[in-house]
Protein backbone atom coordinates (compact mmCIF):
# COMPACT_ATOMS: atom_id res chain seq x y z
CA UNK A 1 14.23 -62.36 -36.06
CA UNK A 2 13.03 -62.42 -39.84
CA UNK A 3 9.54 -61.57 -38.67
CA UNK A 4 10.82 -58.91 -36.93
CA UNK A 5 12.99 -57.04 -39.37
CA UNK A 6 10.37 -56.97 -42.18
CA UNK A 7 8.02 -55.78 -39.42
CA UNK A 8 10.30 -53.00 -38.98
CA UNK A 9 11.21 -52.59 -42.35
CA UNK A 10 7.44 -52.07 -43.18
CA UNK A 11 6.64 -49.77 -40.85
CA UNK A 12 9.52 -47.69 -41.54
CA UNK A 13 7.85 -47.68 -45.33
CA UNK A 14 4.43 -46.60 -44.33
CA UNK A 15 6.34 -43.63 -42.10
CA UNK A 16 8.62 -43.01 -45.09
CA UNK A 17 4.88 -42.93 -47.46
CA UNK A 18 3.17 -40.25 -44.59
CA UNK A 19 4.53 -36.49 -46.00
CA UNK A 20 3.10 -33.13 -45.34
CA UNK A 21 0.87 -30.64 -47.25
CA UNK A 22 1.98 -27.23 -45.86
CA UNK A 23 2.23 -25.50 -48.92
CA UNK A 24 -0.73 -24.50 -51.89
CA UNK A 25 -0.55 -26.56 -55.06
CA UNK A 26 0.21 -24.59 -57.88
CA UNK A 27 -2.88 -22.58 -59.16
CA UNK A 28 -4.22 -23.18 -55.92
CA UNK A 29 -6.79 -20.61 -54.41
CA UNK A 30 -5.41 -19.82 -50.75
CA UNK A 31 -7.13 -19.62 -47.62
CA UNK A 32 -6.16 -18.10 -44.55
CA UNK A 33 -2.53 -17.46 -43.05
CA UNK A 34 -0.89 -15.10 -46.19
CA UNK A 35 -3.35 -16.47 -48.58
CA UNK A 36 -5.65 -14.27 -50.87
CA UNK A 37 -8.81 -15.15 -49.03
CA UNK A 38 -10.20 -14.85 -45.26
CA UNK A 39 -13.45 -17.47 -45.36
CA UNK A 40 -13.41 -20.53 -47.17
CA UNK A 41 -16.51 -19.62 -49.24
CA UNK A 42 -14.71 -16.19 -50.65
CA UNK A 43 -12.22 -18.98 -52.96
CA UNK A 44 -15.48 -20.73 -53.51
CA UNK A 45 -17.07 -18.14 -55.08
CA UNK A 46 -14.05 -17.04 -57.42
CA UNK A 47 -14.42 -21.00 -58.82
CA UNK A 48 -14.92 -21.10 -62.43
CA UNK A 49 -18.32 -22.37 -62.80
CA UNK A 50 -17.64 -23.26 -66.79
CA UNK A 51 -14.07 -24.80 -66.94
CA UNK A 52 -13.38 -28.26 -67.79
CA UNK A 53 -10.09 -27.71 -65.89
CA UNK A 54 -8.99 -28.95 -62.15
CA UNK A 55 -9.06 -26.77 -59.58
CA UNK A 56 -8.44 -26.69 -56.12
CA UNK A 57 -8.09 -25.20 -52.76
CA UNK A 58 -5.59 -24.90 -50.33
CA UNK A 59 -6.57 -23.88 -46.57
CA UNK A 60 -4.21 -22.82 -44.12
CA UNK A 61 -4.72 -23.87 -40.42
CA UNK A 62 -7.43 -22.76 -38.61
CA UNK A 63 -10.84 -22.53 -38.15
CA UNK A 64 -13.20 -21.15 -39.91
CA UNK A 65 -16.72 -20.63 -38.61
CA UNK A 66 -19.04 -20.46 -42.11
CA UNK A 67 -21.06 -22.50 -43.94
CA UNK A 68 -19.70 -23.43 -47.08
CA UNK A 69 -21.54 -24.05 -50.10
CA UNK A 70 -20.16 -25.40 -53.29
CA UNK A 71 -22.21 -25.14 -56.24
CA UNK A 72 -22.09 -27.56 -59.51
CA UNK A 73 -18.74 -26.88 -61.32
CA UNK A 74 -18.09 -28.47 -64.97
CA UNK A 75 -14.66 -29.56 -63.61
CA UNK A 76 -13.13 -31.26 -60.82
CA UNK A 77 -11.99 -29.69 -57.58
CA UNK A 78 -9.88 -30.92 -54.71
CA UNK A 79 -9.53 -29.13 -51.42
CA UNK A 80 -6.60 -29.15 -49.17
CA UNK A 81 -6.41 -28.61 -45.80
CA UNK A 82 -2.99 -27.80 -44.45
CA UNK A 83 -1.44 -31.07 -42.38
CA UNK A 84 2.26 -31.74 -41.52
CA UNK A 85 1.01 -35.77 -41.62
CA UNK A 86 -1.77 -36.68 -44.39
CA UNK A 87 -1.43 -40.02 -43.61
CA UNK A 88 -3.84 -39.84 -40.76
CA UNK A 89 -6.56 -37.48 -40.03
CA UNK A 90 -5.53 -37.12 -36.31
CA UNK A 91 -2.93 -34.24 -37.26
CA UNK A 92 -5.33 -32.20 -38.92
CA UNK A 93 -5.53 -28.39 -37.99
CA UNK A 94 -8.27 -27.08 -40.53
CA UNK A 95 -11.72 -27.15 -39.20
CA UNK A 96 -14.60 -25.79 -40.90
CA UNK A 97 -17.85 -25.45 -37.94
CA UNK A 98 -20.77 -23.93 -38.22
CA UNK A 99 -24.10 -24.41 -35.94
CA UNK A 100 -26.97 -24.63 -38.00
CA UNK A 101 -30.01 -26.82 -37.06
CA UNK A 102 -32.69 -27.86 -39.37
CA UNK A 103 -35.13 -25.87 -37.01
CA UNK A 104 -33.65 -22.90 -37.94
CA UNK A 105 -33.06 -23.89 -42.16
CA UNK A 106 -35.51 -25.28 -44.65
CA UNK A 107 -33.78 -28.72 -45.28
CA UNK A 108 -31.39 -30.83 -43.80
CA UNK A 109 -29.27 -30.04 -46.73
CA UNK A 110 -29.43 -26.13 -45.92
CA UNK A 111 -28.38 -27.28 -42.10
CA UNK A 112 -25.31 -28.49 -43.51
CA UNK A 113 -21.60 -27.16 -42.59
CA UNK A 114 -20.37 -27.87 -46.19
CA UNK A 115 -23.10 -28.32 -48.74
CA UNK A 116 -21.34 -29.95 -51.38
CA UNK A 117 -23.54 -29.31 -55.07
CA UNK A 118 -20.52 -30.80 -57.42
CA UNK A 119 -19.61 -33.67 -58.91
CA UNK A 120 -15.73 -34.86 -59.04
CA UNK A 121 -15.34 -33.60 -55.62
CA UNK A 122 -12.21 -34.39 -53.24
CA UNK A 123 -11.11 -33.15 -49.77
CA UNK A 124 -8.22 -33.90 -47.86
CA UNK A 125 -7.66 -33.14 -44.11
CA UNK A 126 -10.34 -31.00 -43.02
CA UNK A 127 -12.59 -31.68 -40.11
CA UNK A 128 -16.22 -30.53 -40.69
CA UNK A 129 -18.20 -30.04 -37.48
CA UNK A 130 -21.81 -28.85 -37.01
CA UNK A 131 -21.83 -27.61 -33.57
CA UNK A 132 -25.66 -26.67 -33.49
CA UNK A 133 -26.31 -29.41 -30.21
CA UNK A 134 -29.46 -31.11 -29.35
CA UNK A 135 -33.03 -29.82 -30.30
CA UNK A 136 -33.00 -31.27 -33.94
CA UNK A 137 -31.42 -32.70 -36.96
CA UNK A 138 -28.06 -31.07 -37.89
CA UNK A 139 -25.86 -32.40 -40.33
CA UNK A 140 -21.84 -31.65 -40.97
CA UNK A 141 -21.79 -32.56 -44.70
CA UNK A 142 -24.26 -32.11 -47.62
CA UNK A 143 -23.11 -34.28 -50.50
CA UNK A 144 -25.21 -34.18 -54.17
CA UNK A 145 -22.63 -35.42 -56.81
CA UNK A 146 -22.44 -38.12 -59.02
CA UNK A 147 -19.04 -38.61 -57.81
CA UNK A 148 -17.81 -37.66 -54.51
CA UNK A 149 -14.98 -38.18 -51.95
CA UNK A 150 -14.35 -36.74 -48.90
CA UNK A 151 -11.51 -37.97 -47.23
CA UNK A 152 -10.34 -36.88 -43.59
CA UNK A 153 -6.96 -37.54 -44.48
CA UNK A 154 -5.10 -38.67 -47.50
């Protein structure tokens, strides 16, 4: 019966833990729904290149067909995808596709749905999909950072 009641007791903890992101950060840069920008790469381009300072992203549900390039920043950015769980990535309702093949680019990198340039990069709760199909290489993520973490859920 012990056994029991501090199973129950922990897995009323990790529920109690799981919350929501549904709303932007403060400073955030929004995405979609009532935020200031329609495609994921329009708040990627109005990044400060030359701040030191965080910055982030908040997308609204949806998805969003584009590839998404981030170049090198000098500071850190998070992006946030909007989840009523972020304890798993199975509740997740951004998605960023794109089908791009390497037949059809230059590199793999270029093939990629997100190209990430950046260091001190993290993302939380957005599927990345390259939906180019068979025929040849095609890759969801790009990655060149020193340090880099893409998370499907938080």
């Amino acid at each position: 019966m012990l056994v029991k009641s501090l199973l129950f007791a922990a897995a009323n903890a990790c529920l109690a833990l799981a919350a929501g992101r549904t709303t932007a950060p403060s400073g955030a840069l929004v995405v979609g729904g009532s935020g200031k920008y329609s495609k994921i790469q329009a708040a990627v381009n109005a990044l400060s290149t030359t701040s030191t300072a965080a910055q982030s992203i908040f997308i609204n549900s949806g998805t969003y067909s584009e590839q998404v390039l981030i170049p090198a920043l000098k500071g850190p950015l998070t992006v946030y995808g909007y989840t009523t769980d972020d304890a798993t990535y199975a509740n997740n309702v951004v998605t960023i596709t794109a089908g791009v093949g390497v037949s059809s680019s230059v590199s793999d990198d270029e093939s990629g749905t997100l190209r990430v340039h950046t260091s001190n990069f993290k993302m939380y709760n957005v599927n990345v999909i390259n939906s180019h199909g068979s025929g040849s290489q095609a890759i969801a993520l790009s990655a060149y950072a020193a340090v880099c973490h893409t998370l499907l859920y938080h």
